[in-house]
PDB file of N, CA and C in Angstrom:
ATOM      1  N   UNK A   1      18.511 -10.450  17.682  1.00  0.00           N
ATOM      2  CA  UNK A   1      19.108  -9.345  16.963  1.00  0.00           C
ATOM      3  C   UNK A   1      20.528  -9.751  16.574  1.00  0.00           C
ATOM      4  N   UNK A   2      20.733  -9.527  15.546  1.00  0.00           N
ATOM      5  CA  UNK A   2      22.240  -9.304  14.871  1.00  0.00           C
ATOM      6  C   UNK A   2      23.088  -8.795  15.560  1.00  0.00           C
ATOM      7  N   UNK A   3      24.161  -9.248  15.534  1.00  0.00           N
ATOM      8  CA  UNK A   3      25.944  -8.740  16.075  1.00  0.00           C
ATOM      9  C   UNK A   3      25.992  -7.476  15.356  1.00  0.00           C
ATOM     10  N   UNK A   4      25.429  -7.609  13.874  1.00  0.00           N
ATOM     11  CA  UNK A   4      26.452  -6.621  13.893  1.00  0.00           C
ATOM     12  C   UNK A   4      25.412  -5.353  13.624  1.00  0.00           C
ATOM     13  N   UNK A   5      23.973  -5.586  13.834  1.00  0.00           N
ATOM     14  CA  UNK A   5      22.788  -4.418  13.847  1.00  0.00           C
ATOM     15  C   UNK A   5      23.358  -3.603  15.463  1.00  0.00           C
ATOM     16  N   UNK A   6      23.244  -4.397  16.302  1.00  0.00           N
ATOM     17  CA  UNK A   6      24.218  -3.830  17.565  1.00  0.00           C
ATOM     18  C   UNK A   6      24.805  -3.054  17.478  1.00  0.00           C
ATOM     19  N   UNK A   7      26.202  -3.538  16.926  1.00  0.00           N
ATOM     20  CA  UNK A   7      27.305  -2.505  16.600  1.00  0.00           C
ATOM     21  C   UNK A   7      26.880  -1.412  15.827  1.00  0.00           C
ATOM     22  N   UNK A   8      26.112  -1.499  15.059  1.00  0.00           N
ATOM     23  CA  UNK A   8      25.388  -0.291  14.537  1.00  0.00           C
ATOM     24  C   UNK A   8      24.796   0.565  15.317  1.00  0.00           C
ATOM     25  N   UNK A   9      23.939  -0.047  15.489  1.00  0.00           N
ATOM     26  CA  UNK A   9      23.280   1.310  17.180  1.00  0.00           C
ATOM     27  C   UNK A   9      24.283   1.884  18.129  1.00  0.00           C
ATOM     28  N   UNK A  10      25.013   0.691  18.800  1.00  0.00           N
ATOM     29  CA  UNK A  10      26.164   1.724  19.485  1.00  0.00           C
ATOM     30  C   UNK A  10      26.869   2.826  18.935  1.00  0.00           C
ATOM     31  N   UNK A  11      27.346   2.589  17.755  1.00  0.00           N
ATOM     32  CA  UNK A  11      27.925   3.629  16.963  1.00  0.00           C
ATOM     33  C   UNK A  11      26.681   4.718  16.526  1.00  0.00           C
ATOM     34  N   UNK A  12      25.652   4.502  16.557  1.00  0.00           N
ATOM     35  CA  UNK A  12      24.793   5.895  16.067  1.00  0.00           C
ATOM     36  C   UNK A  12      24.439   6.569  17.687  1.00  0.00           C
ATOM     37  N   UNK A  13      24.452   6.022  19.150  1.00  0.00           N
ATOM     38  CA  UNK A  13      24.392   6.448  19.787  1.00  0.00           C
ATOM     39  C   UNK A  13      25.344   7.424  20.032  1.00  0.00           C
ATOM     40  N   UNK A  14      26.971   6.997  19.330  1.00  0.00           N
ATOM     41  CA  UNK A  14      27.740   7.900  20.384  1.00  0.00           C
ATOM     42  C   UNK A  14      28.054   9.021  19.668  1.00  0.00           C
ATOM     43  N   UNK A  15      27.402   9.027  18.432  1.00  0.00           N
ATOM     44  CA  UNK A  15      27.478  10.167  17.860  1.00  0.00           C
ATOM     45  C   UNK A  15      26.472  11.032  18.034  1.00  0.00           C
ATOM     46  N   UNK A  16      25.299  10.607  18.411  1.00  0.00           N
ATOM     47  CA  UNK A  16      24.342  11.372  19.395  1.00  0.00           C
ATOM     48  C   UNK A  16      24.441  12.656  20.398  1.00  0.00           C
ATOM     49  N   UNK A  17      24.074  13.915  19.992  1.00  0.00           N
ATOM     50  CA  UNK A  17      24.112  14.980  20.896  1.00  0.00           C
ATOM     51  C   UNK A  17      23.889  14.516  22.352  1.00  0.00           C
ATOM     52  N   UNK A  18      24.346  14.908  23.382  1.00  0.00           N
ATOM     53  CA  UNK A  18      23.866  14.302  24.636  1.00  0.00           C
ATOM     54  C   UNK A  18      22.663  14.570  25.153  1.00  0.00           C
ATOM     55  N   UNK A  19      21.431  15.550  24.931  1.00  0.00           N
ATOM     56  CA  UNK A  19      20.394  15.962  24.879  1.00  0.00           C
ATOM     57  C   UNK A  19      19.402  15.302  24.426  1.00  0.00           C
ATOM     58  N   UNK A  20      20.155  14.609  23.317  1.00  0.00           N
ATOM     59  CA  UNK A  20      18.841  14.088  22.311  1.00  0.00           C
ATOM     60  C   UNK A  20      17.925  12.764  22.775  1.00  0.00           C
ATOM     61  N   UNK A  21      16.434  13.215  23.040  1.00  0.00           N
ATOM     62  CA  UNK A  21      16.177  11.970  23.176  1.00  0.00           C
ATOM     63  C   UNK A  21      15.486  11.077  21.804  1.00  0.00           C
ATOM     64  N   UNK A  22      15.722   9.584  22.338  1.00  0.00           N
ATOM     65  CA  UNK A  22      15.303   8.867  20.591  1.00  0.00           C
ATOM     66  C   UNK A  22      14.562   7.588  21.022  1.00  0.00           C
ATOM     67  N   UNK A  23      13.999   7.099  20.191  1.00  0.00           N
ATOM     68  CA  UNK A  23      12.819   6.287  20.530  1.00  0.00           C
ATOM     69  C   UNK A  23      13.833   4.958  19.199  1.00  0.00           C
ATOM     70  N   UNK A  24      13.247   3.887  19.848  1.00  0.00           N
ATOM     71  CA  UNK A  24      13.827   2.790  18.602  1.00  0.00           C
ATOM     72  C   UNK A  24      12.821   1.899  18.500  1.00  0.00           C
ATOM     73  N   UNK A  25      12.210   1.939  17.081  1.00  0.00           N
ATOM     74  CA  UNK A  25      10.966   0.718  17.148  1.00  0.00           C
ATOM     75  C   UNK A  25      11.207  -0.434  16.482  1.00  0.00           C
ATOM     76  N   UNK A  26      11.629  -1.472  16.822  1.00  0.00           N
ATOM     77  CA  UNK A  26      11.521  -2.916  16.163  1.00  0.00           C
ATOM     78  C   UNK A  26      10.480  -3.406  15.655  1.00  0.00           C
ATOM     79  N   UNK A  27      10.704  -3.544  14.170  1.00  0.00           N
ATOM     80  CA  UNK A  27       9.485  -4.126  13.548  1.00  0.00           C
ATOM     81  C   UNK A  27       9.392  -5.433  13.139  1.00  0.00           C
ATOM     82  N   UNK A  28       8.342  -5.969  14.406  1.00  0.00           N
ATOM     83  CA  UNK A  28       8.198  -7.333  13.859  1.00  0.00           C
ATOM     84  C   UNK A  28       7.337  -7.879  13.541  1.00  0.00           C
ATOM     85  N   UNK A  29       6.756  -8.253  12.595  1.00  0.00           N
ATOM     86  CA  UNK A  29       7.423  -8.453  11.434  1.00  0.00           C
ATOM     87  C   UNK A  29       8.065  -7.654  10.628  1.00  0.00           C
ATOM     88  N   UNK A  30       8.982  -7.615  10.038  1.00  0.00           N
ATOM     89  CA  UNK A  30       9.573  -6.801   9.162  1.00  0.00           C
ATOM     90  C   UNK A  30       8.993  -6.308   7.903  1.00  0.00           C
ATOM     91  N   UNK A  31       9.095  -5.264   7.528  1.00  0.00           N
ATOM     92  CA  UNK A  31       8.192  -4.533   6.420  1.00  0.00           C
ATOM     93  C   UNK A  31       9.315  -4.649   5.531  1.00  0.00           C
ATOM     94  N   UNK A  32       8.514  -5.229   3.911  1.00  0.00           N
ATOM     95  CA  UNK A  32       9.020  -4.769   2.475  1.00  0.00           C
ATOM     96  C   UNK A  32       8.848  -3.556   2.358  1.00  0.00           C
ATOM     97  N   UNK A  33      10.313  -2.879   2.169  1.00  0.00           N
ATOM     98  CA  UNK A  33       9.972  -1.352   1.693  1.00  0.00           C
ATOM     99  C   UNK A  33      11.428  -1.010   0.538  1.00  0.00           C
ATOM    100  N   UNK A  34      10.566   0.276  -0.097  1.00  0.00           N
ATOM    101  CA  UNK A  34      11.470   0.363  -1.321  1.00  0.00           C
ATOM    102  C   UNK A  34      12.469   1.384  -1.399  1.00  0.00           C
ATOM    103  N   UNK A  35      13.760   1.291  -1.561  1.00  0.00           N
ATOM    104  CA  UNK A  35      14.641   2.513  -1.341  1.00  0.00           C
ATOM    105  C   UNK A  35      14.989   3.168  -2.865  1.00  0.00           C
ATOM    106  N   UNK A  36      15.797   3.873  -2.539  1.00  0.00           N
ATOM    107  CA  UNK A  36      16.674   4.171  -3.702  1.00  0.00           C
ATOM    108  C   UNK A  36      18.029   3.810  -4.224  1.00  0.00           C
ATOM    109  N   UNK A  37      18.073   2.343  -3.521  1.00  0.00           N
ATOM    110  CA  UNK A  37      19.234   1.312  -3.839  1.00  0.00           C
ATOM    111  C   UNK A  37      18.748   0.647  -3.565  1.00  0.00           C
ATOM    112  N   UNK A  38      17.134   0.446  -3.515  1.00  0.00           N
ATOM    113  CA  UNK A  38      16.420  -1.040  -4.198  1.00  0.00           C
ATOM    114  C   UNK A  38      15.871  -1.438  -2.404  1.00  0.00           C
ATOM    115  N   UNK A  39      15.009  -2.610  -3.078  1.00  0.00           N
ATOM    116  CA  UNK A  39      13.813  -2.810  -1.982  1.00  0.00           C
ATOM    117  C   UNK A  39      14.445  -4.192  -1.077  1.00  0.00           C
ATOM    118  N   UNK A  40      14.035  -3.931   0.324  1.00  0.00           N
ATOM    119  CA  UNK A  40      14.578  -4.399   1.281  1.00  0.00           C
ATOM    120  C   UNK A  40      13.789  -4.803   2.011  1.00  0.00           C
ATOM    121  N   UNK A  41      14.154  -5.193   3.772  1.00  0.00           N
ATOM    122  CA  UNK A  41      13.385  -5.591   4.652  1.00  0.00           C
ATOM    123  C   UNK A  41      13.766  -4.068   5.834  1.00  0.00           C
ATOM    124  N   UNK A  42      12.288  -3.610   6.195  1.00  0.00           N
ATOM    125  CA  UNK A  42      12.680  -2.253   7.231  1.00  0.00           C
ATOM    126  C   UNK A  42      12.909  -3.650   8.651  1.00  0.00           C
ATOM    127  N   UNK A  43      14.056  -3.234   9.432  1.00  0.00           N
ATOM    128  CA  UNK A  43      14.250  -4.126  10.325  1.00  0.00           C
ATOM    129  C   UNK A  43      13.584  -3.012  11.763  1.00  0.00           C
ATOM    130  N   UNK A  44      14.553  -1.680  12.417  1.00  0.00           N
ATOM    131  CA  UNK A  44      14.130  -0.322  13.144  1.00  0.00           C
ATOM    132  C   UNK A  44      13.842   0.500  12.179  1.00  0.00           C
ATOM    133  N   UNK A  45      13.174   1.210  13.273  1.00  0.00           N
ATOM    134  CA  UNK A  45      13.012   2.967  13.039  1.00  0.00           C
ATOM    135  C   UNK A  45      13.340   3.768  14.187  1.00  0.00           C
ATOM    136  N   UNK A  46      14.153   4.453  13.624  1.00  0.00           N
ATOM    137  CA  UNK A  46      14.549   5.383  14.794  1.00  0.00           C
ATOM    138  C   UNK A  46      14.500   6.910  14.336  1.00  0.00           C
ATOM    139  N   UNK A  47      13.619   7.276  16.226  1.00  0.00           N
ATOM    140  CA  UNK A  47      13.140   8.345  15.648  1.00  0.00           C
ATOM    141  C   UNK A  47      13.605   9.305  16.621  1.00  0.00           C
ATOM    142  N   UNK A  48      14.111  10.788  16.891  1.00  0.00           N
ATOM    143  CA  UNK A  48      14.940  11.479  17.313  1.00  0.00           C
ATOM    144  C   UNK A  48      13.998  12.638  17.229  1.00  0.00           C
ATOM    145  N   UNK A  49      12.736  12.625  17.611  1.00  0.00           N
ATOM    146  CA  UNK A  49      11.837  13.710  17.585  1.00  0.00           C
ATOM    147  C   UNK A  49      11.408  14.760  17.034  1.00  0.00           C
ATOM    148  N   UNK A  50      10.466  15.837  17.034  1.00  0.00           N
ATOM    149  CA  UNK A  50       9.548  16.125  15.759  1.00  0.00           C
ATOM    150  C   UNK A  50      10.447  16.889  14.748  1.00  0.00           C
ATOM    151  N   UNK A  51      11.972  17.734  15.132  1.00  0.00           N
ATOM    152  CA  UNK A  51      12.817  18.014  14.012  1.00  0.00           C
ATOM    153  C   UNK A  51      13.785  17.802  13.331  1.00  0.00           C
ATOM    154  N   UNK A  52      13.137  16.612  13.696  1.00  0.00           N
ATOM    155  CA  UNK A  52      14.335  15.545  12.546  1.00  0.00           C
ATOM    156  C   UNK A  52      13.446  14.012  12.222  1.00  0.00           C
ATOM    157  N   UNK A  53      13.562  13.851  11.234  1.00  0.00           N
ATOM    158  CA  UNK A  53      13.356  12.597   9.855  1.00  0.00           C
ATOM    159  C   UNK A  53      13.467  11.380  10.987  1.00  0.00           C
ATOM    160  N   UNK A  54      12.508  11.059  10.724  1.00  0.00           N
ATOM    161  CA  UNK A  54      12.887   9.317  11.282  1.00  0.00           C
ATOM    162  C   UNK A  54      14.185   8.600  10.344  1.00  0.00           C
ATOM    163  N   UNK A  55      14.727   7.807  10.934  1.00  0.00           N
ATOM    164  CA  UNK A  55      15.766   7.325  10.246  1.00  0.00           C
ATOM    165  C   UNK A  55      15.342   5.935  10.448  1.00  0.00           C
ATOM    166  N   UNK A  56      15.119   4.836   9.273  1.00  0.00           N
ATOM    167  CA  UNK A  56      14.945   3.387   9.069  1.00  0.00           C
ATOM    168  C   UNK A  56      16.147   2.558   8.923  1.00  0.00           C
ATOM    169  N   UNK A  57      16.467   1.613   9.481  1.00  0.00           N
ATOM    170  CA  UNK A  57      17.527   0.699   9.602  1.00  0.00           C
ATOM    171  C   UNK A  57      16.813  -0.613   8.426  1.00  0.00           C
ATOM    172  N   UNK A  58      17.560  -0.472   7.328  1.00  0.00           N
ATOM    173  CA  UNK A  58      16.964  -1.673   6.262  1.00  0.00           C
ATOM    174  C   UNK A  58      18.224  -2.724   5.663  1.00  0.00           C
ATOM    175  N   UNK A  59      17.809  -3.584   5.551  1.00  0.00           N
ATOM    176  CA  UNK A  59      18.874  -4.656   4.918  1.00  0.00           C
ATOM    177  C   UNK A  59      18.432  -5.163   3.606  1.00  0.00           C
ATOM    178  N   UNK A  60      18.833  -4.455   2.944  1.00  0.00           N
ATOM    179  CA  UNK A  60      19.083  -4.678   1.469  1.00  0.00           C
ATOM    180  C   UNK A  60      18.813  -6.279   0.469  1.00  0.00           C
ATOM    181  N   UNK A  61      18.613  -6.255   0.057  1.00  0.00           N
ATOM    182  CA  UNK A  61      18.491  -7.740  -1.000  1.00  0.00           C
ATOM    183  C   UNK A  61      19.654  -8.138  -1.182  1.00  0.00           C
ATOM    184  N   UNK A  62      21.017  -7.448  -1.125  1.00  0.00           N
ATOM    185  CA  UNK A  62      22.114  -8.229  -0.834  1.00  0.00           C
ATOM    186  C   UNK A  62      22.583  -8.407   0.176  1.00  0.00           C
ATOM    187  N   UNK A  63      22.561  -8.188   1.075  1.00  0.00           N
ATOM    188  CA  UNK A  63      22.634  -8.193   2.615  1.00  0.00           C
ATOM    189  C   UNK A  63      23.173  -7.220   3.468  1.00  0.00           C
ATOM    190  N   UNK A  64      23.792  -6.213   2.417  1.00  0.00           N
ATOM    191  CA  UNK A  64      24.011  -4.867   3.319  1.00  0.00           C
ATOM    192  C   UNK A  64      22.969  -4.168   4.308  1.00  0.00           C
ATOM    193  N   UNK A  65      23.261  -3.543   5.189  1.00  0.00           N
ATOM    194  CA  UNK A  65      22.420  -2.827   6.196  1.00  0.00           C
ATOM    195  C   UNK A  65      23.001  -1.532   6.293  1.00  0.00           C
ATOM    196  N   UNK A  66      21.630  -0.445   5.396  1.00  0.00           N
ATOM    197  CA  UNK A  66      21.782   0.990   5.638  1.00  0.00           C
ATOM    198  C   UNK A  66      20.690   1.415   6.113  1.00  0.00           C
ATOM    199  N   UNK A  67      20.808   2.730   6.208  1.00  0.00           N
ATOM    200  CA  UNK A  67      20.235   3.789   7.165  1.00  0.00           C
ATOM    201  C   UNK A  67      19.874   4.415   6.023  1.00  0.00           C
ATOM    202  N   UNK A  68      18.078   4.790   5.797  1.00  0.00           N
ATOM    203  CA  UNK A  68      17.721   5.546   5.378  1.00  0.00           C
ATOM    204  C   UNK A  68      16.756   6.785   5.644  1.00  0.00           C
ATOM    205  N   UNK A  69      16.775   8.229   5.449  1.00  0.00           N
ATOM    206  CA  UNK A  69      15.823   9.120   5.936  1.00  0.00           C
ATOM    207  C   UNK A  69      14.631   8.579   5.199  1.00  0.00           C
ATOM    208  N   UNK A  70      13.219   8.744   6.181  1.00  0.00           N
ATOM    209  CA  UNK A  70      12.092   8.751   5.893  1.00  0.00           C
ATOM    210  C   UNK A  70      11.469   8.935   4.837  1.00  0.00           C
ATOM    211  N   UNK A  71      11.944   9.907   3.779  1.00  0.00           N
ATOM    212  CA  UNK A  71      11.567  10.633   2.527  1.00  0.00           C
ATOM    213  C   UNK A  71      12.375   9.930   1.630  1.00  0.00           C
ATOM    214  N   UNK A  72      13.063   8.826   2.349  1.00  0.00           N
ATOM    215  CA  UNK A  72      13.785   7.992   0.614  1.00  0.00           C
ATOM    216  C   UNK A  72      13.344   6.242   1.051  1.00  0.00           C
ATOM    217  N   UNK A  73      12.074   6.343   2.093  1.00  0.00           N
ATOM    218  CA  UNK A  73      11.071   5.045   2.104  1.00  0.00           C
ATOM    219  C   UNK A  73       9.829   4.890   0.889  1.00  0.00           C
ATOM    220  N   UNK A  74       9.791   4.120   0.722  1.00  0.00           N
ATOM    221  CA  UNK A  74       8.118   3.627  -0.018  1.00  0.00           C
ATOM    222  C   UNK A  74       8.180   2.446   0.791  1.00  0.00           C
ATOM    223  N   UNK A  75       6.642   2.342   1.281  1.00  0.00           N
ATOM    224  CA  UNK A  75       6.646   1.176   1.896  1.00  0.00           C
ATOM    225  C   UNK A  75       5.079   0.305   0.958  1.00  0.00           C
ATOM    226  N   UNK A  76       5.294  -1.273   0.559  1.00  0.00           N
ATOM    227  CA  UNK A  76       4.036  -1.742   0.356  1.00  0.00           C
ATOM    228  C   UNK A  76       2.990  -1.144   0.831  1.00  0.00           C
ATOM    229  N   UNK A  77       1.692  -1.237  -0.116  1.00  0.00           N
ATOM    230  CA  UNK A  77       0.993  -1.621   0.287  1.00  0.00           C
ATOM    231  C   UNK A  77      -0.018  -2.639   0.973  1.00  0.00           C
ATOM    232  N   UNK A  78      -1.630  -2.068   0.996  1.00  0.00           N
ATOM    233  CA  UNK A  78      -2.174  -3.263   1.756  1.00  0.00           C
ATOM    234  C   UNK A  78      -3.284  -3.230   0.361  1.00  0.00           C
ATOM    235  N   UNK A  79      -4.060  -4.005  -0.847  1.00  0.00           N
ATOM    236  CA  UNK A  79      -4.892  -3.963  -1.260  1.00  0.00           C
ATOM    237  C   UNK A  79      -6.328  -4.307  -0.439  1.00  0.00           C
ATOM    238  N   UNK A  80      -6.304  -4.600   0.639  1.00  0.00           N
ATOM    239  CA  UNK A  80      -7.703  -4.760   1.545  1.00  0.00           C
ATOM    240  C   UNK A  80      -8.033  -3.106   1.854  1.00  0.00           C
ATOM    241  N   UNK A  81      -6.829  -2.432   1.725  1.00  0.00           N
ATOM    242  CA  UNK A  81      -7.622  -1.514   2.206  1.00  0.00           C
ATOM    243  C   UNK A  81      -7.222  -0.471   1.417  1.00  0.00           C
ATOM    244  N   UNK A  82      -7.163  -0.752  -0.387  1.00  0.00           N
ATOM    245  CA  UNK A  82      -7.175  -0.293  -1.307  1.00  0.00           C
ATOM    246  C   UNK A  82      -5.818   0.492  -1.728  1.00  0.00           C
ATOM    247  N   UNK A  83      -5.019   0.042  -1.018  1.00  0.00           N
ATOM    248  CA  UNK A  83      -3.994   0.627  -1.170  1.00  0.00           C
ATOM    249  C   UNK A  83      -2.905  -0.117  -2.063  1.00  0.00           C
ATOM    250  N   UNK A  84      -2.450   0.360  -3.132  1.00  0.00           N
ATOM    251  CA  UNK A  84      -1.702  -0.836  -4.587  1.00  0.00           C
ATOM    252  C   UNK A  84      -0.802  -1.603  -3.826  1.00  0.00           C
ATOM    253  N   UNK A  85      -0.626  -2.513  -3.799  1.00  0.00           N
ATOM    254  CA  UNK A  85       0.793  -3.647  -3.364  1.00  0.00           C
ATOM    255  C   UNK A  85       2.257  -2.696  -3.613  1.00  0.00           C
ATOM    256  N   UNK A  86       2.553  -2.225  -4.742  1.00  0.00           N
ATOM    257  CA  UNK A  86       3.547  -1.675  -5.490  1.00  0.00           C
ATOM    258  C   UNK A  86       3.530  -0.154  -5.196  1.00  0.00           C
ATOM    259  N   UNK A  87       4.320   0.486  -4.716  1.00  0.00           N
ATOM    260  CA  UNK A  87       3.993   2.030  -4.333  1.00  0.00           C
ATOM    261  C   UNK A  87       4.762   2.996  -5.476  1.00  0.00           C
ATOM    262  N   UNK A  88       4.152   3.726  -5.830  1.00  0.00           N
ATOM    263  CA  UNK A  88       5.004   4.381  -6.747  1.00  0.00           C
ATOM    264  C   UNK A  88       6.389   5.075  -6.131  1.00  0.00           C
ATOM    265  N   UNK A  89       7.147   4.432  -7.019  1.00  0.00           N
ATOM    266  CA  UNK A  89       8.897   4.720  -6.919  1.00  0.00           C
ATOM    267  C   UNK A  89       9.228   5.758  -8.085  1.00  0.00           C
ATOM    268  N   UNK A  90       9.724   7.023  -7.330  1.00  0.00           N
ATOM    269  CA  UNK A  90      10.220   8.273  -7.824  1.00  0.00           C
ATOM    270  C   UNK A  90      10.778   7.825  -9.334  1.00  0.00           C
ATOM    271  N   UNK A  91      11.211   8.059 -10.210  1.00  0.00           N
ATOM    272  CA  UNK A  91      12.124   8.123 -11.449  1.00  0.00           C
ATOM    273  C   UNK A  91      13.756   8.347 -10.941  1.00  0.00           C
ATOM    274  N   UNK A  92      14.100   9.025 -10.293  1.00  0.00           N
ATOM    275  CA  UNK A  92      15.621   9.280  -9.816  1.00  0.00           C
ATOM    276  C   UNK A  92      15.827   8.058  -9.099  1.00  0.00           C
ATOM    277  N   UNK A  93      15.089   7.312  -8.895  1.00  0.00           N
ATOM    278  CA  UNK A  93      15.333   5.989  -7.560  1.00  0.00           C
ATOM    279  C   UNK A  93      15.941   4.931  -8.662  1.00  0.00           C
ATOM    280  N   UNK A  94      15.259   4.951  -9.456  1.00  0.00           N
ATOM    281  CA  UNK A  94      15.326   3.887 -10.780  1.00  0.00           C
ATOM    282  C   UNK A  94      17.067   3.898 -11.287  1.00  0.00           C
ATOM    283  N   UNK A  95      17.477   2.598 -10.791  1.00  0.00           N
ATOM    284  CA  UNK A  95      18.960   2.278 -11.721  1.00  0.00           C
ATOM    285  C   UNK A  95      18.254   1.871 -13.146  1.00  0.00           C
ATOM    286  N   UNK A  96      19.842   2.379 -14.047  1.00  0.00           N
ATOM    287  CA  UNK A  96      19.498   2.150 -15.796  1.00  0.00           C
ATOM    288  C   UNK A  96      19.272   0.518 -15.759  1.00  0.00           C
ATOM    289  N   UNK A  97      19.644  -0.590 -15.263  1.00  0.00           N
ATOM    290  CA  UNK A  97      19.294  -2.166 -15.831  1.00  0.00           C
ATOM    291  C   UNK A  97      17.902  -1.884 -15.116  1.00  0.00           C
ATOM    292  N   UNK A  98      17.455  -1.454 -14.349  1.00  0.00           N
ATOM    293  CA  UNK A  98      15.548  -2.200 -13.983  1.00  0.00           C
ATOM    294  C   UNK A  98      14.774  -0.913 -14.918  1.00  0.00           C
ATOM    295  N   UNK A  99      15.382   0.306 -15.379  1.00  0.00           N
ATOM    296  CA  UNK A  99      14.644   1.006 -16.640  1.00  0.00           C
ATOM    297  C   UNK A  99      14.589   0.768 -18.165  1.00  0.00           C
ATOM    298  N   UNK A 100      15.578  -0.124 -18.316  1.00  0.00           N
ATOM    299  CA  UNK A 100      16.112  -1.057 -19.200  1.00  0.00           C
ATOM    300  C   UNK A 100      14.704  -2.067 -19.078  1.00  0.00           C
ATOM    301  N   UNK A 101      14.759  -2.759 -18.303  1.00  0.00           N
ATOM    302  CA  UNK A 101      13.532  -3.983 -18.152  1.00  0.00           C
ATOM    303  C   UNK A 101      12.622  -3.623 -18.512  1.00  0.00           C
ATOM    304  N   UNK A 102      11.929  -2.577 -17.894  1.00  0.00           N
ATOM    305  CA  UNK A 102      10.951  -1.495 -17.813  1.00  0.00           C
ATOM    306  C   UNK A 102      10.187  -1.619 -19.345  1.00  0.00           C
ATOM    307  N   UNK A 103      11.466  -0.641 -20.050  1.00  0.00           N
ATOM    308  CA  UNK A 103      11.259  -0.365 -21.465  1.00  0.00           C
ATOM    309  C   UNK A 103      11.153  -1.317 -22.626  1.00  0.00           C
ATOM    310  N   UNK A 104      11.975  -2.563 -22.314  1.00  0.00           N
ATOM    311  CA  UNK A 104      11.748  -4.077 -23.149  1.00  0.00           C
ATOM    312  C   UNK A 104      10.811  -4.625 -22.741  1.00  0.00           C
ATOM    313  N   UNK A 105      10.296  -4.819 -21.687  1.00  0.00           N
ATOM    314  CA  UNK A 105       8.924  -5.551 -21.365  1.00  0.00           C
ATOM    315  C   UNK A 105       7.641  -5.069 -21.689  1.00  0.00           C
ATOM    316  N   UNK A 106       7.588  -3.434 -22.431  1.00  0.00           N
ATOM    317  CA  UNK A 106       6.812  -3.239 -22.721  1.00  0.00           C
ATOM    318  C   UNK A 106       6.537  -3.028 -23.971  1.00  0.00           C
TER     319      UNK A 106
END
């Protein structure tokens, strides 16, 4: 694990209600998944129980590492088990240069 994924967790712990319990799942292998500042590697998931959003720890294609709620994931698919490679990505997710591409390539 990363120095500075660490320092990340410590800091989301201590802002943590003291009550709360939370589960942290390391995914290994790491999942391609698609945000709304573009598609990454899901590294955790952390999950803080049934009324509240799992929160995903992802590192970006440039190498930043954010925190995203559950409802702003797309994750690949699997085509074995019919499911598209490419998951459909909302319209609001879309920056203007990859809608730009979009529209010239076709």
């Amino acid at each position: 694990m990363h120095l500075g994924m660490i320092i990340v967790f410590i800091s989301i712990l201590n802002h943590l209600p003291k009550n709360t319990a939370m589960n942290i799942l390391q995914l290994n292998p790491q999942i391609v998944v698609y945000t709304p500042l573009g598609t990454g590697l899901a590294y955790f998931i952390m999950d803080y129980g049934m009324s509240i959003n799992s929160c995903w720890v992802v590192r970006l294609a440039k190498g930043e590492v954010k925190h995203f709620d559950s409802n702003d994931i797309r994750v690949e698919g699997n085509p074995t088990y019919g499911f598209p490679l490419k998951p459909e990505i909302p319209d609001s997710w879309m920056i203007f240069k990859e809608k730009e591409k979009l529209v010239k390539g076709n």
